[in-house]
N, C-alpha and C. Protein backbone atom coordinates (compact mmCIF):
# COMPACT_ATOMS: atom_id res chain seq x y z
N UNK A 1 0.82 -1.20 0.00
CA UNK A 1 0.00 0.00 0.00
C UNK A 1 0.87 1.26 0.00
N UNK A 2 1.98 1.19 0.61
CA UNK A 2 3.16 2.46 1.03
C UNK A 2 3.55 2.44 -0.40
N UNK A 3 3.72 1.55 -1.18
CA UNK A 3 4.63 1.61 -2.38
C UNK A 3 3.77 1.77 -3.35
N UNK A 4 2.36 1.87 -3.08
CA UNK A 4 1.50 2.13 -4.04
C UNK A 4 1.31 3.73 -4.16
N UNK A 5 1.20 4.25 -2.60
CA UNK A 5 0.72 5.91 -2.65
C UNK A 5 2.13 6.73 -3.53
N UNK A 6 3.45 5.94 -2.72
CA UNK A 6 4.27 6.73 -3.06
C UNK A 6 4.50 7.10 -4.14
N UNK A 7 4.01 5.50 -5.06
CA UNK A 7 4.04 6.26 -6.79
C UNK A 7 3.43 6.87 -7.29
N UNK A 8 2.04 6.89 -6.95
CA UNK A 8 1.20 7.96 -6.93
C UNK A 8 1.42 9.66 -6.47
N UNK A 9 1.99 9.23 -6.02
CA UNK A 9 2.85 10.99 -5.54
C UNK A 9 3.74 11.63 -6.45
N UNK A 10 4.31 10.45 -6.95
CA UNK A 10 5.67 10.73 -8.15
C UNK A 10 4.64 10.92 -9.35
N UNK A 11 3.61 9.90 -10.09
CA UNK A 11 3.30 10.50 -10.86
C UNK A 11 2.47 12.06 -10.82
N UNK A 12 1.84 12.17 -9.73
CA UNK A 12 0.93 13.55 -9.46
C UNK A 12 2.10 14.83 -9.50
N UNK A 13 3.57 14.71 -9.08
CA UNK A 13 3.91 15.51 -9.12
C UNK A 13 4.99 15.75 -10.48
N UNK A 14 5.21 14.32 -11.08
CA UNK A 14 5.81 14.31 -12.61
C UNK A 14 4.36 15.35 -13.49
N UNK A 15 3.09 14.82 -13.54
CA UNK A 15 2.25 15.50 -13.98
C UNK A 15 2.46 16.99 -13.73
N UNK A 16 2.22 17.62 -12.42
CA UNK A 16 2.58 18.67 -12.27
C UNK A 16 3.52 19.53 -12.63
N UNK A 17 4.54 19.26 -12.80
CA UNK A 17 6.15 19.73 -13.36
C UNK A 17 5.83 19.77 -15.12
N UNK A 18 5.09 18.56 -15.54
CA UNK A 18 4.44 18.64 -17.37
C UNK A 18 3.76 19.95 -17.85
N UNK A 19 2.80 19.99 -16.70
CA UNK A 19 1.79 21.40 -16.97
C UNK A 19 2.07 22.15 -16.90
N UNK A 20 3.13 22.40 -15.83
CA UNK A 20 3.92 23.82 -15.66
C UNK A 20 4.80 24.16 -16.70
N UNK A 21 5.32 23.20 -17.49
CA UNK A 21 6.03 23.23 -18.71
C UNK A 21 5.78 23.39 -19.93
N UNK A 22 4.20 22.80 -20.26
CA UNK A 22 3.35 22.76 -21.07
C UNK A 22 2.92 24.72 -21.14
N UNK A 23 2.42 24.81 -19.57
CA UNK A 23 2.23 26.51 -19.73
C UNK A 23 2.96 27.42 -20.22
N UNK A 24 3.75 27.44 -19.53
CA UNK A 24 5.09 27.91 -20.30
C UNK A 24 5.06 28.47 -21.46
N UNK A 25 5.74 27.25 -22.34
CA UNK A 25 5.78 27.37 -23.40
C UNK A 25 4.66 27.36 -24.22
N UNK A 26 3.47 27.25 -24.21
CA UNK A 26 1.53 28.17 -24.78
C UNK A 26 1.97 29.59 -24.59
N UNK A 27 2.22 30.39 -23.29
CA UNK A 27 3.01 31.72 -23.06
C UNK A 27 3.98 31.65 -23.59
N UNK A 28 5.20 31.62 -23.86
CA UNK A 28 6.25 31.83 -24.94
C UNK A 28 5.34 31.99 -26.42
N UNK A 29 4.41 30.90 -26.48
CA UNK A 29 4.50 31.10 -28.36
C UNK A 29 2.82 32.10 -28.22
N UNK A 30 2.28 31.92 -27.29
CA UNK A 30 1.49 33.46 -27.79
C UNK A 30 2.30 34.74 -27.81
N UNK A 31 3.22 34.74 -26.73
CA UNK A 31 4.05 35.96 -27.08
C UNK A 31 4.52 36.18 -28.25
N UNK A 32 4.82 35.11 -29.01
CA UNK A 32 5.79 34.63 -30.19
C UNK A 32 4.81 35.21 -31.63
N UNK A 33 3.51 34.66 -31.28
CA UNK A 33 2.56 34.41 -32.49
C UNK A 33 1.92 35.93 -32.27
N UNK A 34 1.84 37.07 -31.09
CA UNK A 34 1.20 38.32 -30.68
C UNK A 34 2.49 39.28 -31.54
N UNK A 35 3.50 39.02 -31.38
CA UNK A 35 4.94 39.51 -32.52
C UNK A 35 4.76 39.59 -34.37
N UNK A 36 4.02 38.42 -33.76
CA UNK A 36 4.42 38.25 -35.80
C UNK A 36 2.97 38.46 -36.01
N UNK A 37 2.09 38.80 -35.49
CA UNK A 37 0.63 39.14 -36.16
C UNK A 37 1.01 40.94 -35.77
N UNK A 38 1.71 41.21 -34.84
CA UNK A 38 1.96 42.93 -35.33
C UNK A 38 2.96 42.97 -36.61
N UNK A 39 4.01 42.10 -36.71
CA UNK A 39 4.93 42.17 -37.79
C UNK A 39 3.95 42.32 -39.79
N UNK A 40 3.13 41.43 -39.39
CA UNK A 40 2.34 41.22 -40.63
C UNK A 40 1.28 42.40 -40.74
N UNK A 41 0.90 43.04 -39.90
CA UNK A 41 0.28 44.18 -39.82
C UNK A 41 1.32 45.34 -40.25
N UNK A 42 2.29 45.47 -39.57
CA UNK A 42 2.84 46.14 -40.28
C UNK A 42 3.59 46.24 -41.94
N UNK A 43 3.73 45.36 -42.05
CA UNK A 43 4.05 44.61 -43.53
C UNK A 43 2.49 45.04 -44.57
N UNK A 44 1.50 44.49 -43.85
CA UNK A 44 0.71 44.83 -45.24
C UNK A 44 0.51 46.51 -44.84
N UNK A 45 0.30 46.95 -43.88
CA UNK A 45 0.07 48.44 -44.15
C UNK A 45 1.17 49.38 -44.91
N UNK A 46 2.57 48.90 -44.78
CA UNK A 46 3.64 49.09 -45.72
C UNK A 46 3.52 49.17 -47.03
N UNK A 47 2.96 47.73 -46.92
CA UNK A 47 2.48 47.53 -48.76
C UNK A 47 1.28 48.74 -49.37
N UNK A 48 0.42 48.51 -48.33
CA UNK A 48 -1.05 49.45 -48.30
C UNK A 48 -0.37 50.85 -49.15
N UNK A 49 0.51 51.27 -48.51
CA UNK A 49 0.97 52.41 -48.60
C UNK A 49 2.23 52.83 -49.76
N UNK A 50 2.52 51.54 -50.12
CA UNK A 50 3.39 51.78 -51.12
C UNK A 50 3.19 51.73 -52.33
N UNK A 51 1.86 51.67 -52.45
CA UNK A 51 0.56 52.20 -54.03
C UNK A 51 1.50 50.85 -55.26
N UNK A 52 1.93 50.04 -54.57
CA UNK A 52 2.35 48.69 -55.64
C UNK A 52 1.33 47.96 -55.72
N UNK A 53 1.34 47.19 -56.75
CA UNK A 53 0.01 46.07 -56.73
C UNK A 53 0.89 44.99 -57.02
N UNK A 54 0.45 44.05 -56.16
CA UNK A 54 0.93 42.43 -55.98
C UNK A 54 0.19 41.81 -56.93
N UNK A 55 0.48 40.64 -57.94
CA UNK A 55 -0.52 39.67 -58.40
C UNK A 55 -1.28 40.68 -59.74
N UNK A 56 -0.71 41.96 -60.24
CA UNK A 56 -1.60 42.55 -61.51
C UNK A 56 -1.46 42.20 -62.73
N UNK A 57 -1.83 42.30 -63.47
CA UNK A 57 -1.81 41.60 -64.73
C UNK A 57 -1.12 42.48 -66.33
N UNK A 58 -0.46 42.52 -65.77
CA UNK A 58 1.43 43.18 -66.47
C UNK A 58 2.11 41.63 -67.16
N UNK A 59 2.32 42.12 -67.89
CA UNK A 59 3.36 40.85 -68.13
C UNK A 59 4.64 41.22 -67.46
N UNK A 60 5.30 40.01 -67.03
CA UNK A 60 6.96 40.19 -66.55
C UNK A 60 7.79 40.87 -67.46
N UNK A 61 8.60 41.13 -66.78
CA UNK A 61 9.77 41.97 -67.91
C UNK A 61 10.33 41.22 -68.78
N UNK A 62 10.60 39.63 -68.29
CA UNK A 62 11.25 38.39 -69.50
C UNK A 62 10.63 38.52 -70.79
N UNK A 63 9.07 38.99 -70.80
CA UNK A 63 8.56 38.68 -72.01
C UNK A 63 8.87 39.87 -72.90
């Protein structure tokens, strides 16, 4: 019974130490993913503003 709780303790607190790790890093990559959704905001308003058109129907210069 002693050798039963005790592992039970180890896994409850291996679990515990997972989640805390698991959190973590969810916080790291929203920080991560809250970066690059301002980065891309700024990128297309760049573009917005730089009166170019992406994708128009020009032929390339090769031709």
């Amino acid at each position: 019974m002693e050798d039963r709780l005790t592992r039970l303790e180890e896994l409850y607190s291996n679990q515990t130490h997972t989640i805390e790790q698991m959190s973590l890093e969810m916080f790291q990559q929203q920080r991560e993913i809250a970066a690059l959704k301002q980065q891309i905001e700024a990128l297309e308003e760049k573009l917005e503003n730089s009166g170019t058109e992406i994708g128009g129907h020009e032929r390339p210069p090769h031709y």
